[in-house]
N, C-alpha and C. Protein backbone atom coordinates (compact mmCIF):
# COMPACT_ATOMS: atom_id res chain seq x y z
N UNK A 1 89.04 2.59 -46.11
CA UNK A 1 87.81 2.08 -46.67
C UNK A 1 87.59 0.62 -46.28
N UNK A 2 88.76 0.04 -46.08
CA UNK A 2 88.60 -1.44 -45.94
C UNK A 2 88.02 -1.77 -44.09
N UNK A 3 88.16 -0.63 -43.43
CA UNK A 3 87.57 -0.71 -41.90
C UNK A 3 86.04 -0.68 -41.99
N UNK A 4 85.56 0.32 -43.02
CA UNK A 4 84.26 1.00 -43.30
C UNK A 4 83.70 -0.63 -43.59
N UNK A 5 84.05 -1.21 -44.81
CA UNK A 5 83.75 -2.52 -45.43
C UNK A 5 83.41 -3.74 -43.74
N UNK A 6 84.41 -3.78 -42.89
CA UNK A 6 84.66 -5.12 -42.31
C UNK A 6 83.28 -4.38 -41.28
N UNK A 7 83.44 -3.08 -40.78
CA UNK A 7 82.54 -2.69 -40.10
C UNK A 7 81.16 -3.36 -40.39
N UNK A 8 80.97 -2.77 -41.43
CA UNK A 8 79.27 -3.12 -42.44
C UNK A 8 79.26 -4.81 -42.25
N UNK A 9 80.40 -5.52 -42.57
CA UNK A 9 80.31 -7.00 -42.63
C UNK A 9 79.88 -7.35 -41.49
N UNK A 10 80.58 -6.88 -40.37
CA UNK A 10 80.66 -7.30 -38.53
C UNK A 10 78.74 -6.76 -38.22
N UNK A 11 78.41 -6.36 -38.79
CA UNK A 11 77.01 -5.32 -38.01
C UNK A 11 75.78 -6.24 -38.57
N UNK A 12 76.72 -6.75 -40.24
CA UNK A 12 75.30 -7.77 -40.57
C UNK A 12 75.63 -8.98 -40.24
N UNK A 13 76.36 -9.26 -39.85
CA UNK A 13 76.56 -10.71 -39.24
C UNK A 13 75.98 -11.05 -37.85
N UNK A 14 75.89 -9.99 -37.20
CA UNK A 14 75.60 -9.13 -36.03
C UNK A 14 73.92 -9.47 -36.20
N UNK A 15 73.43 -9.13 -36.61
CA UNK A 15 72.34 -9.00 -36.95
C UNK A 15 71.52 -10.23 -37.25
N UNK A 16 71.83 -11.28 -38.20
CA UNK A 16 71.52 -12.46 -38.65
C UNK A 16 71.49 -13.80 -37.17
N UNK A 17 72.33 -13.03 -36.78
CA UNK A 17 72.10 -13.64 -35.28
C UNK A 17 70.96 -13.86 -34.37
N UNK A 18 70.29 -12.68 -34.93
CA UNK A 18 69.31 -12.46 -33.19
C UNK A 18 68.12 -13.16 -33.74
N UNK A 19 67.46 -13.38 -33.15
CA UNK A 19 66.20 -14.45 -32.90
C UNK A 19 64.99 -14.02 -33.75
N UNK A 20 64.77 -13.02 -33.17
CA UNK A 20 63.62 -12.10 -33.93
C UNK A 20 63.51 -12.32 -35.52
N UNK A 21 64.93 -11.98 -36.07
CA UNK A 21 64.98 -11.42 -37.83
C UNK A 21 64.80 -12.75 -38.26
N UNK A 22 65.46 -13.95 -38.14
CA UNK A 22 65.58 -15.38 -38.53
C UNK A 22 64.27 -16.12 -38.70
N UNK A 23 63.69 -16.19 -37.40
CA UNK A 23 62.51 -16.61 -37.13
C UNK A 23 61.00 -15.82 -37.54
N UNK A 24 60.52 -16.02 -38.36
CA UNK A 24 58.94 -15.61 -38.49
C UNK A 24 58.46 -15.77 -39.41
N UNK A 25 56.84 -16.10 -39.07
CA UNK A 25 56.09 -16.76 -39.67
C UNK A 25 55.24 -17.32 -38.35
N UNK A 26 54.24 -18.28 -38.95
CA UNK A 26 53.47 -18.67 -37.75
C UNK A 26 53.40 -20.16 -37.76
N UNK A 27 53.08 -20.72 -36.31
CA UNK A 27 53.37 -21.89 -36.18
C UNK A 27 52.58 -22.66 -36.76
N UNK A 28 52.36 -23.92 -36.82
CA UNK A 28 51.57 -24.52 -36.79
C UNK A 28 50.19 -24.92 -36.23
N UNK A 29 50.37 -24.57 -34.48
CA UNK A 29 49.73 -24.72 -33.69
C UNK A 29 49.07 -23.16 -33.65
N UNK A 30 49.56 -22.03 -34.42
CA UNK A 30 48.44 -20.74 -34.56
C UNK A 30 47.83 -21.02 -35.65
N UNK A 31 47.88 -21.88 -36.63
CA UNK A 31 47.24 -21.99 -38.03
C UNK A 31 46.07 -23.02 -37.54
N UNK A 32 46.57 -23.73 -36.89
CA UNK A 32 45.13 -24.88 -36.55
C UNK A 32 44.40 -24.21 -35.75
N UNK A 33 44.73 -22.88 -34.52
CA UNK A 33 43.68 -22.33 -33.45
C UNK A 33 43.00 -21.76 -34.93
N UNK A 34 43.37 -20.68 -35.58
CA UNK A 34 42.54 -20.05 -36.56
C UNK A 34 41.44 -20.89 -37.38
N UNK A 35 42.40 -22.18 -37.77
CA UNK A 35 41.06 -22.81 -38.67
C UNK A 35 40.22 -22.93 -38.01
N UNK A 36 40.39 -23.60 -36.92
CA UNK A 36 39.23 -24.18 -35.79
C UNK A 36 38.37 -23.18 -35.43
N UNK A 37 38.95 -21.75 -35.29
CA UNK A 37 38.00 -20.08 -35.11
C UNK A 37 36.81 -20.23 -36.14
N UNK A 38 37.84 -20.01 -37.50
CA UNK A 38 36.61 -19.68 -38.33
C UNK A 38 35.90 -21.05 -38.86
N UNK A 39 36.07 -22.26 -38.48
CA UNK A 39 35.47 -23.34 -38.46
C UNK A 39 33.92 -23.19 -37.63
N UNK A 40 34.37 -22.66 -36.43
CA UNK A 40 33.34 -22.67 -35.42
C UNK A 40 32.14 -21.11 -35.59
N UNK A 41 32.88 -20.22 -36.47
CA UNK A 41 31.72 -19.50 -36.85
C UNK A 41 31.36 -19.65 -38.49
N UNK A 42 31.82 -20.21 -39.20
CA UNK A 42 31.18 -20.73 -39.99
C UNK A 42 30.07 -21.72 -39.70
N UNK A 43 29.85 -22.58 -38.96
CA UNK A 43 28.55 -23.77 -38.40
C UNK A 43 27.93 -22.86 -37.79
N UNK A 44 28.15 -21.47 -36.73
CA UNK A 44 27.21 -21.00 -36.90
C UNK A 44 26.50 -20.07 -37.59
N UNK A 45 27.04 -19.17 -38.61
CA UNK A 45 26.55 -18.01 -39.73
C UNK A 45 25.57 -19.05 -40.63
N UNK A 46 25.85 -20.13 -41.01
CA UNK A 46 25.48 -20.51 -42.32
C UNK A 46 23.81 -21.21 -42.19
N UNK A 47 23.57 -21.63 -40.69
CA UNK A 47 22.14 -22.01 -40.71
C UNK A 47 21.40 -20.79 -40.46
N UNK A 48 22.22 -19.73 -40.29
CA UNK A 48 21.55 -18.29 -40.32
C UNK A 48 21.46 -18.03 -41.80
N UNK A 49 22.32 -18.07 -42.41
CA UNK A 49 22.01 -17.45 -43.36
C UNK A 49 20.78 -18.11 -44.82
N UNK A 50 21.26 -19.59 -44.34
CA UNK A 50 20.38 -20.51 -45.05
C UNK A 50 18.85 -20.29 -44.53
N UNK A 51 18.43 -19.89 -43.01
CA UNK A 51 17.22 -19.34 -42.78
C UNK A 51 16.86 -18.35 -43.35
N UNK A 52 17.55 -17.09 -43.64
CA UNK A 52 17.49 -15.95 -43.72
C UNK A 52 16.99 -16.16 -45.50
N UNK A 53 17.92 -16.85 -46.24
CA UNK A 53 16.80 -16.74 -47.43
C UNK A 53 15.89 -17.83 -47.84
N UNK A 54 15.43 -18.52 -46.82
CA UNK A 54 14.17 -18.87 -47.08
C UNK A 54 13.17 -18.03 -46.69
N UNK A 55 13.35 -17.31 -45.45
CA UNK A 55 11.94 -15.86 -45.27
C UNK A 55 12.37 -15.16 -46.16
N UNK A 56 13.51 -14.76 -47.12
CA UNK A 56 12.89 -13.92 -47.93
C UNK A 56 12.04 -14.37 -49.21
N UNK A 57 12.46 -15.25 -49.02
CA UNK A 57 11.39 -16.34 -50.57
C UNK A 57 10.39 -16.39 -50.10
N UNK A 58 10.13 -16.54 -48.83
CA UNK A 58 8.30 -16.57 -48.30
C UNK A 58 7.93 -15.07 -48.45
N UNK A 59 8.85 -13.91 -48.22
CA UNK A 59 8.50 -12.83 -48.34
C UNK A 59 8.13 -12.46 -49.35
N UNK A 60 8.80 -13.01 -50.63
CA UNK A 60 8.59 -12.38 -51.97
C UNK A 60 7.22 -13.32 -52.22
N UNK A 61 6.56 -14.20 -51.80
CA UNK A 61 5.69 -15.20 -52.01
C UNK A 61 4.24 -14.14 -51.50
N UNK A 62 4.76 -13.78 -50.21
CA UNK A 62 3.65 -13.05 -49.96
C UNK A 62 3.04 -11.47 -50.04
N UNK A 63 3.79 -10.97 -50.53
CA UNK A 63 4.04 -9.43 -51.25
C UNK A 63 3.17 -10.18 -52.51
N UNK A 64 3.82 -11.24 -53.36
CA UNK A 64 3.43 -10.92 -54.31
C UNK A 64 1.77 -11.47 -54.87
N UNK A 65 1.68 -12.37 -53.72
CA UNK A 65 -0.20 -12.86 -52.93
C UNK A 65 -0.93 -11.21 -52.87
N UNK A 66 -0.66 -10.50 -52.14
CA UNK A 66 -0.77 -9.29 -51.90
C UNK A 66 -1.35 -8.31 -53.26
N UNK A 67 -0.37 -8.26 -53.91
CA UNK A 67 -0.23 -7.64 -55.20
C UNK A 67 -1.66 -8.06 -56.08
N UNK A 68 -1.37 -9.64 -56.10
CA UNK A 68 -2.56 -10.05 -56.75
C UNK A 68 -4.05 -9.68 -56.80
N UNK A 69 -3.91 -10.31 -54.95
CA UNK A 69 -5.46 -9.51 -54.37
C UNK A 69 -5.86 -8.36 -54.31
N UNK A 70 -4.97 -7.39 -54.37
CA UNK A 70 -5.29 -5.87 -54.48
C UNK A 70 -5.33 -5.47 -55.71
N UNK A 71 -5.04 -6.15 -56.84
CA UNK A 71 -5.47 -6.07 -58.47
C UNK A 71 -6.49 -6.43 -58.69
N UNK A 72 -7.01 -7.79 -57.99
CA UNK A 72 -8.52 -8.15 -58.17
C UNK A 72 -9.30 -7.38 -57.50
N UNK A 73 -9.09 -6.67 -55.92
CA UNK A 73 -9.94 -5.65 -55.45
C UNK A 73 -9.71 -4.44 -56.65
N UNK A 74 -9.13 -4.15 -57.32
CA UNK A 74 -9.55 -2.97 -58.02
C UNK A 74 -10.30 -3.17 -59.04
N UNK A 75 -10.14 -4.55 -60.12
CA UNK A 75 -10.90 -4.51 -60.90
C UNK A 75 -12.72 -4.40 -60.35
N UNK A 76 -12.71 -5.35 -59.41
CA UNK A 76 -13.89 -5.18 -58.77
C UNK A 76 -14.33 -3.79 -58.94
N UNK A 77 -13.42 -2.72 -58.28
CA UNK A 77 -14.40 -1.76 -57.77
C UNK A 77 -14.30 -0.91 -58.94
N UNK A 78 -13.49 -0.85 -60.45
CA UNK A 78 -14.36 -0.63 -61.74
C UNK A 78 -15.50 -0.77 -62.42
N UNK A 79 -15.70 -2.20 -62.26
CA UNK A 79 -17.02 -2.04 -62.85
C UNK A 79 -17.76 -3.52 -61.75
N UNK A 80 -17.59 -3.83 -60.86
CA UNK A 80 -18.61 -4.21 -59.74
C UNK A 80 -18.72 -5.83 -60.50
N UNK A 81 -17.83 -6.06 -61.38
CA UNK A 81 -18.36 -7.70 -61.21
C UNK A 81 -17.06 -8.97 -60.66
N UNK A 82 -17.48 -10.10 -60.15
CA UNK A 82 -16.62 -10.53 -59.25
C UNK A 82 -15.84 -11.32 -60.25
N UNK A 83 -16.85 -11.69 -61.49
CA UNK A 83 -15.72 -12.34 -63.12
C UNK A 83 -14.69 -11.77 -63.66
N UNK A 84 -14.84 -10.33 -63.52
CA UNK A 84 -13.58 -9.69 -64.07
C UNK A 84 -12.56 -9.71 -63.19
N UNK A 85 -12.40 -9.84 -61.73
CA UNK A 85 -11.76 -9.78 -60.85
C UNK A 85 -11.27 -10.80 -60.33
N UNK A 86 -11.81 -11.59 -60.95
CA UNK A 86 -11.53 -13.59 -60.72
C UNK A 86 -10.11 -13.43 -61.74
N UNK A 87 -10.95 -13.27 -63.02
CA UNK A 87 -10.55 -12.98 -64.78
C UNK A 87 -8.71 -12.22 -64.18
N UNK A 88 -8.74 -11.24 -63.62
CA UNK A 88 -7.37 -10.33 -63.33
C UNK A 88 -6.93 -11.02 -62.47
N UNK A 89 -7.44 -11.99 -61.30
CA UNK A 89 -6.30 -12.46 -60.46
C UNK A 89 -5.97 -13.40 -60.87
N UNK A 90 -6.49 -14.40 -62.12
CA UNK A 90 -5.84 -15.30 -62.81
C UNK A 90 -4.83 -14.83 -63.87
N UNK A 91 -5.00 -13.71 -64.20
CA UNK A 91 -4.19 -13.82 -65.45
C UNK A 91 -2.97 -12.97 -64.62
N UNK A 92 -3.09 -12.47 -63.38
CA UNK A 92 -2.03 -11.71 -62.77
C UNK A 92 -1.11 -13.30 -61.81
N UNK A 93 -1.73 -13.86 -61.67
CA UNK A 93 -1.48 -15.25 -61.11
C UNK A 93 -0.29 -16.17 -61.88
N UNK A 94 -0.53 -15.83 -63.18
CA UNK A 94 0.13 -16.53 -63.84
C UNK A 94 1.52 -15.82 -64.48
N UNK A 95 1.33 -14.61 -64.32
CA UNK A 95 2.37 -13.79 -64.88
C UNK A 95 3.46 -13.58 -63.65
N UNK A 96 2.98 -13.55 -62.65
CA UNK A 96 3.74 -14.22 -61.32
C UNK A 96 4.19 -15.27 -60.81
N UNK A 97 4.37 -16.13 -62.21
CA UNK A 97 5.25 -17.33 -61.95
C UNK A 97 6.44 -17.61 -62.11
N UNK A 98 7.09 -18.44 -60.88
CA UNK A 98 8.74 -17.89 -61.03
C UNK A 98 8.94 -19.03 -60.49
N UNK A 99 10.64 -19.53 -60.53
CA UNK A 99 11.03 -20.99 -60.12
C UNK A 99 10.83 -20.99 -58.61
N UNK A 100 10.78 -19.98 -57.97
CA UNK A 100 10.57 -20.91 -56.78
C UNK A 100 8.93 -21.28 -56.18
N UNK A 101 7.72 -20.09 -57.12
CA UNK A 101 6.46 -20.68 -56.82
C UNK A 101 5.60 -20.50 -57.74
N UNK A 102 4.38 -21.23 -57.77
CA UNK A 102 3.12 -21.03 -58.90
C UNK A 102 1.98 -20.50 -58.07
N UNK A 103 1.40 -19.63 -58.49
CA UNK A 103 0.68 -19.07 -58.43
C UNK A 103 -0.86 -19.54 -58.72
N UNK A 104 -1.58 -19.49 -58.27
CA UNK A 104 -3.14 -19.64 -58.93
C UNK A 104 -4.29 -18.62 -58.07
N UNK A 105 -4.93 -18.64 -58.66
CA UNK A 105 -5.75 -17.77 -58.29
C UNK A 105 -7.69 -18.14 -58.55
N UNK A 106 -8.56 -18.35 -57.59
CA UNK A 106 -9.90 -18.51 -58.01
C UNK A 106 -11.01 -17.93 -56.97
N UNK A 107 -11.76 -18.16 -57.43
CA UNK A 107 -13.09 -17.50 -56.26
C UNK A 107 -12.91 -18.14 -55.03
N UNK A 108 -13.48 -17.19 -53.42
CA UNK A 108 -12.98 -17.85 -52.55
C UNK A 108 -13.70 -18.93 -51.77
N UNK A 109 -14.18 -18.80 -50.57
CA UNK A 109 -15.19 -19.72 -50.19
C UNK A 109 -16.32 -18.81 -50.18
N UNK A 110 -16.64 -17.30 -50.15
CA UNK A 110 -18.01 -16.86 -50.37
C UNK A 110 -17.41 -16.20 -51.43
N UNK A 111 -18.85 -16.16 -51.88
CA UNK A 111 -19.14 -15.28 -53.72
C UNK A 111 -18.50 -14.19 -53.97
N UNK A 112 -18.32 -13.35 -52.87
CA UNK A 112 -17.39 -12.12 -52.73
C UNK A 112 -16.18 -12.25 -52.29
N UNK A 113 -15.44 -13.08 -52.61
CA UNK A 113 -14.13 -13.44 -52.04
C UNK A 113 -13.11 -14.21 -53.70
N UNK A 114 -11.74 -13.70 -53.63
CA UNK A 114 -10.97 -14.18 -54.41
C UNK A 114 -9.94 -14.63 -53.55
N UNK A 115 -9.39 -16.05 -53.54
CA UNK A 115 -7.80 -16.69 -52.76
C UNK A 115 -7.27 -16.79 -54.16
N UNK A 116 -5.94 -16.46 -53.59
CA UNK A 116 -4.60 -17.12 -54.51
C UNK A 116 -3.39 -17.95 -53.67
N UNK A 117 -3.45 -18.63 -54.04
CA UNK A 117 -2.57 -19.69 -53.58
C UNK A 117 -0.93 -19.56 -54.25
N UNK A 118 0.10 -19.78 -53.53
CA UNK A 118 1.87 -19.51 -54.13
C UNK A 118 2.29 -20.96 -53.78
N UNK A 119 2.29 -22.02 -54.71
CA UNK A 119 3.03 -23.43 -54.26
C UNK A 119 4.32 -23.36 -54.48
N UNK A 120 5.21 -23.94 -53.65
CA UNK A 120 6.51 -23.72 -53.41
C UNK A 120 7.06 -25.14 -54.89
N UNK A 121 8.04 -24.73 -55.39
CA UNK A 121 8.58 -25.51 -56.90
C UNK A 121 9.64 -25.66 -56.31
N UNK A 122 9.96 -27.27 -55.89
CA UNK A 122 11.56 -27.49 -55.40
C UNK A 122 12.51 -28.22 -56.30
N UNK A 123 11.53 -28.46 -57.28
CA UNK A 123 12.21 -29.48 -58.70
C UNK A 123 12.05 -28.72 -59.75
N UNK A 124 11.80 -27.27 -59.75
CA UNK A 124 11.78 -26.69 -60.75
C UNK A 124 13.11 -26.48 -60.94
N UNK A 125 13.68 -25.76 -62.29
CA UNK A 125 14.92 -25.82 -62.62
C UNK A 125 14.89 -23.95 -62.20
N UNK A 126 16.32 -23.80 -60.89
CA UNK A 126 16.15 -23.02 -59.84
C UNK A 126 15.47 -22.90 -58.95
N UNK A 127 14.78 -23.85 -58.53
CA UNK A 127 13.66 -23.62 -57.07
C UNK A 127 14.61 -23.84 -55.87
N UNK A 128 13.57 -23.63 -55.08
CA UNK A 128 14.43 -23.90 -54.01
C UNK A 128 13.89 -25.38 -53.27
N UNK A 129 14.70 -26.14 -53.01
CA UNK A 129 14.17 -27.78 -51.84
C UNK A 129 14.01 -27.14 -50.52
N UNK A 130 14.27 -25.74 -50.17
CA UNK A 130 14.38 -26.02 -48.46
C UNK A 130 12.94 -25.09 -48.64
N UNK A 131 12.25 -24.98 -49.51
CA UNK A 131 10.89 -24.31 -49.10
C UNK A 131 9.65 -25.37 -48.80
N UNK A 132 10.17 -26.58 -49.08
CA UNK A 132 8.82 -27.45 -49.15
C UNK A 132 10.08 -28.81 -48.12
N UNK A 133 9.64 -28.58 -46.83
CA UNK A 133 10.48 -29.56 -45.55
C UNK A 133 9.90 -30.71 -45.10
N UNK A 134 9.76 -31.14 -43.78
CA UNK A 134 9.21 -32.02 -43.12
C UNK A 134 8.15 -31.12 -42.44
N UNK A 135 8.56 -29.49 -42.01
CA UNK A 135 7.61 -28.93 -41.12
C UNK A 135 6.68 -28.27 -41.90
N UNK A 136 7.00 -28.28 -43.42
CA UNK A 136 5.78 -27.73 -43.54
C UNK A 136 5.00 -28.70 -45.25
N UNK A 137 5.40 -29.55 -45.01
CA UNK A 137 4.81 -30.97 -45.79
C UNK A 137 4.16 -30.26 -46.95
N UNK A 138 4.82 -29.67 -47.54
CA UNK A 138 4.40 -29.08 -48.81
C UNK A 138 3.03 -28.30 -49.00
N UNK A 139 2.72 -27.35 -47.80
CA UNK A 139 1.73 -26.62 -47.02
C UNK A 139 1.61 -25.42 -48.56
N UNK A 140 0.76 -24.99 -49.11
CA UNK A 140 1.16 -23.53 -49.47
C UNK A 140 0.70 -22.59 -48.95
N UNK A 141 0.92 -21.50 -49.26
CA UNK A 141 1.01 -20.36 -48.72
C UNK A 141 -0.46 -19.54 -49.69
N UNK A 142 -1.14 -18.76 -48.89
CA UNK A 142 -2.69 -18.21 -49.51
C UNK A 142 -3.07 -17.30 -48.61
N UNK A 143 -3.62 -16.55 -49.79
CA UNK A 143 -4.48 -15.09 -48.84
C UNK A 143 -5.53 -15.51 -49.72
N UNK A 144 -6.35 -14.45 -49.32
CA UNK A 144 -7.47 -13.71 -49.86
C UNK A 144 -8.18 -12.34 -49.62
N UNK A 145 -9.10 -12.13 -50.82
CA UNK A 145 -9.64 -10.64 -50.44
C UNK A 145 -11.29 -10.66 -50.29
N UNK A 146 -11.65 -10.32 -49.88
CA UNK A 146 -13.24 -9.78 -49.63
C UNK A 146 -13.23 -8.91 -50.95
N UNK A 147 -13.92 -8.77 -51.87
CA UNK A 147 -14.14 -7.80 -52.56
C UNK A 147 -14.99 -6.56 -52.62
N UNK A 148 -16.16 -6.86 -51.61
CA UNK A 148 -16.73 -6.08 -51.20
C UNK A 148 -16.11 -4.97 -50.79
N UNK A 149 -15.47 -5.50 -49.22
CA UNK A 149 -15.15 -4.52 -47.95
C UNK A 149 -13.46 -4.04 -48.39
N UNK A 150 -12.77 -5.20 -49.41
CA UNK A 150 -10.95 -4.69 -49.59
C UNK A 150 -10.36 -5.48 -48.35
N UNK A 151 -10.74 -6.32 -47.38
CA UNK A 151 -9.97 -6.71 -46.38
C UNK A 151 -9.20 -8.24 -47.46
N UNK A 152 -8.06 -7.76 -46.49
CA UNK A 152 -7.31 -8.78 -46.92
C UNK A 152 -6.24 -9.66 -46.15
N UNK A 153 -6.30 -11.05 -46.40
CA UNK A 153 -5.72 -11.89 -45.09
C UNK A 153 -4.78 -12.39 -46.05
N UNK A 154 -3.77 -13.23 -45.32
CA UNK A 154 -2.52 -13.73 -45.94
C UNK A 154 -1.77 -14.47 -44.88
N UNK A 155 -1.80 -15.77 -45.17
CA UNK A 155 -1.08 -16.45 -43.92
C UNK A 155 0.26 -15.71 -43.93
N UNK A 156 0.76 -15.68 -42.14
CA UNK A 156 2.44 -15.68 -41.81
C UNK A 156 3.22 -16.70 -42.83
N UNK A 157 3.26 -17.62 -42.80
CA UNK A 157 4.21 -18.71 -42.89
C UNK A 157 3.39 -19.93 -43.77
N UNK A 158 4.41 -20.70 -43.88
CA UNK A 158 4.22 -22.18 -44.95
C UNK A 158 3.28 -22.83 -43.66
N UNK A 159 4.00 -22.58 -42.85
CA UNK A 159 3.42 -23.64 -41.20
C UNK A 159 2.41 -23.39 -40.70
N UNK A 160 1.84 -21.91 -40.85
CA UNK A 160 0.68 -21.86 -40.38
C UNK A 160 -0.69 -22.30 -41.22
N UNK A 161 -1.23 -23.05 -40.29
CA UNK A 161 -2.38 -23.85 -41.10
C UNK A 161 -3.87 -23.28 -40.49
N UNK A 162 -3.72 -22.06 -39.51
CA UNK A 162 -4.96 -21.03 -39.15
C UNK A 162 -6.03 -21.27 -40.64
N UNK A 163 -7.44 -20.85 -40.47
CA UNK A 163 -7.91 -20.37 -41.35
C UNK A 163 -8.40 -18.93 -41.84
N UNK A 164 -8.13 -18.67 -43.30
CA UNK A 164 -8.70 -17.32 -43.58
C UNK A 164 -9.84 -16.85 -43.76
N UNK A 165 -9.97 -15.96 -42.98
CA UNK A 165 -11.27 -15.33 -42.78
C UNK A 165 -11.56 -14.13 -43.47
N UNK A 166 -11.94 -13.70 -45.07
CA UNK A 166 -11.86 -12.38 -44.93
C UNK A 166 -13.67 -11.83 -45.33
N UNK A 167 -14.17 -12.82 -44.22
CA UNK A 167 -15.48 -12.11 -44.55
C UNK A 167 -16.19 -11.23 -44.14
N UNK A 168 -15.61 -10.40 -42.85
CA UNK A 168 -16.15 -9.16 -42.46
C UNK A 168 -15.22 -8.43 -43.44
């Protein structure tokens, strides 16, 4: 038994030797390539992603422009007057207010026309600062509807400063 014993002793001693078992872990110089990896795609994901939810805040801005004007085109085409439909895109205007925009809503530039306007709130408590920049100098965002015909316009963007036309 005592051969069996020195055997087992000789095989792990044997063993503790070789290079491989002793050594591992990673160097130093693989821990700094890695930081520096995900260093370098972090600078780039994050101005993506910081873009990515500001169009969706313009998105929800203009869906919900949308919403408005197609509430005031319906009251319209209930009972045909442009007060009640003023009357619904204000009071729908206001119930659509949220920290990152305000809403308003009034008659447009012709008699048959309602705009609502979405101003971007960057000091509201939860707004967002990157909706109101240098490029778009605190621009807001506005559609409108024809009430007559149902056409309905809605700027792209904070930046675009086109005008709306929805009088055909």
């Amino acid at each position: 038994m005592s051969i069996l014993n020195s055997r087992i002793q000789l095989s792990i001693l044997s063993r503790k030797k070789e290079p491989g078992l002793v050594q591992k872990g990673f160097t130093l110089v693989e821990l700094m390539i890695v930081i520096v990896i995900v260093g370098i795609l972090s600078a780039i994901a994050l101005p993506n992603f910081l873009n990515n939810t500001t169009k969706a805040k313009t998105t929800e801005a203009k869906t919900k422009i949308s919403a408005i004007l197609k509430d005031a085109h319906a009251e319209y085409q209930l009972d045909g007057e442009i007060a009640t439909a003023i009357a619904a895109a204000e009071e729908q205007a206001e119930e659509n207010d949220s920290d990152n925009f305000t809403y308003t809503a009034d008659e447009g530039a012709d008699d048959d026309q309602v705009t609502v306007t979405a101003e971007a709130n960057p000091s509201a408590d939860g707004g967002d600062a990157t909706l109101v920049t240098a490029e778009t100098d605190g621009t807001p965002l506005d559609g409108c509807v024809n009430l007559t015909t149902g056409k309905i316009e809605i700027r792209k963007s904070f930046k675009d400063d086109s005008d709306l036309d929805c009088s055909a």
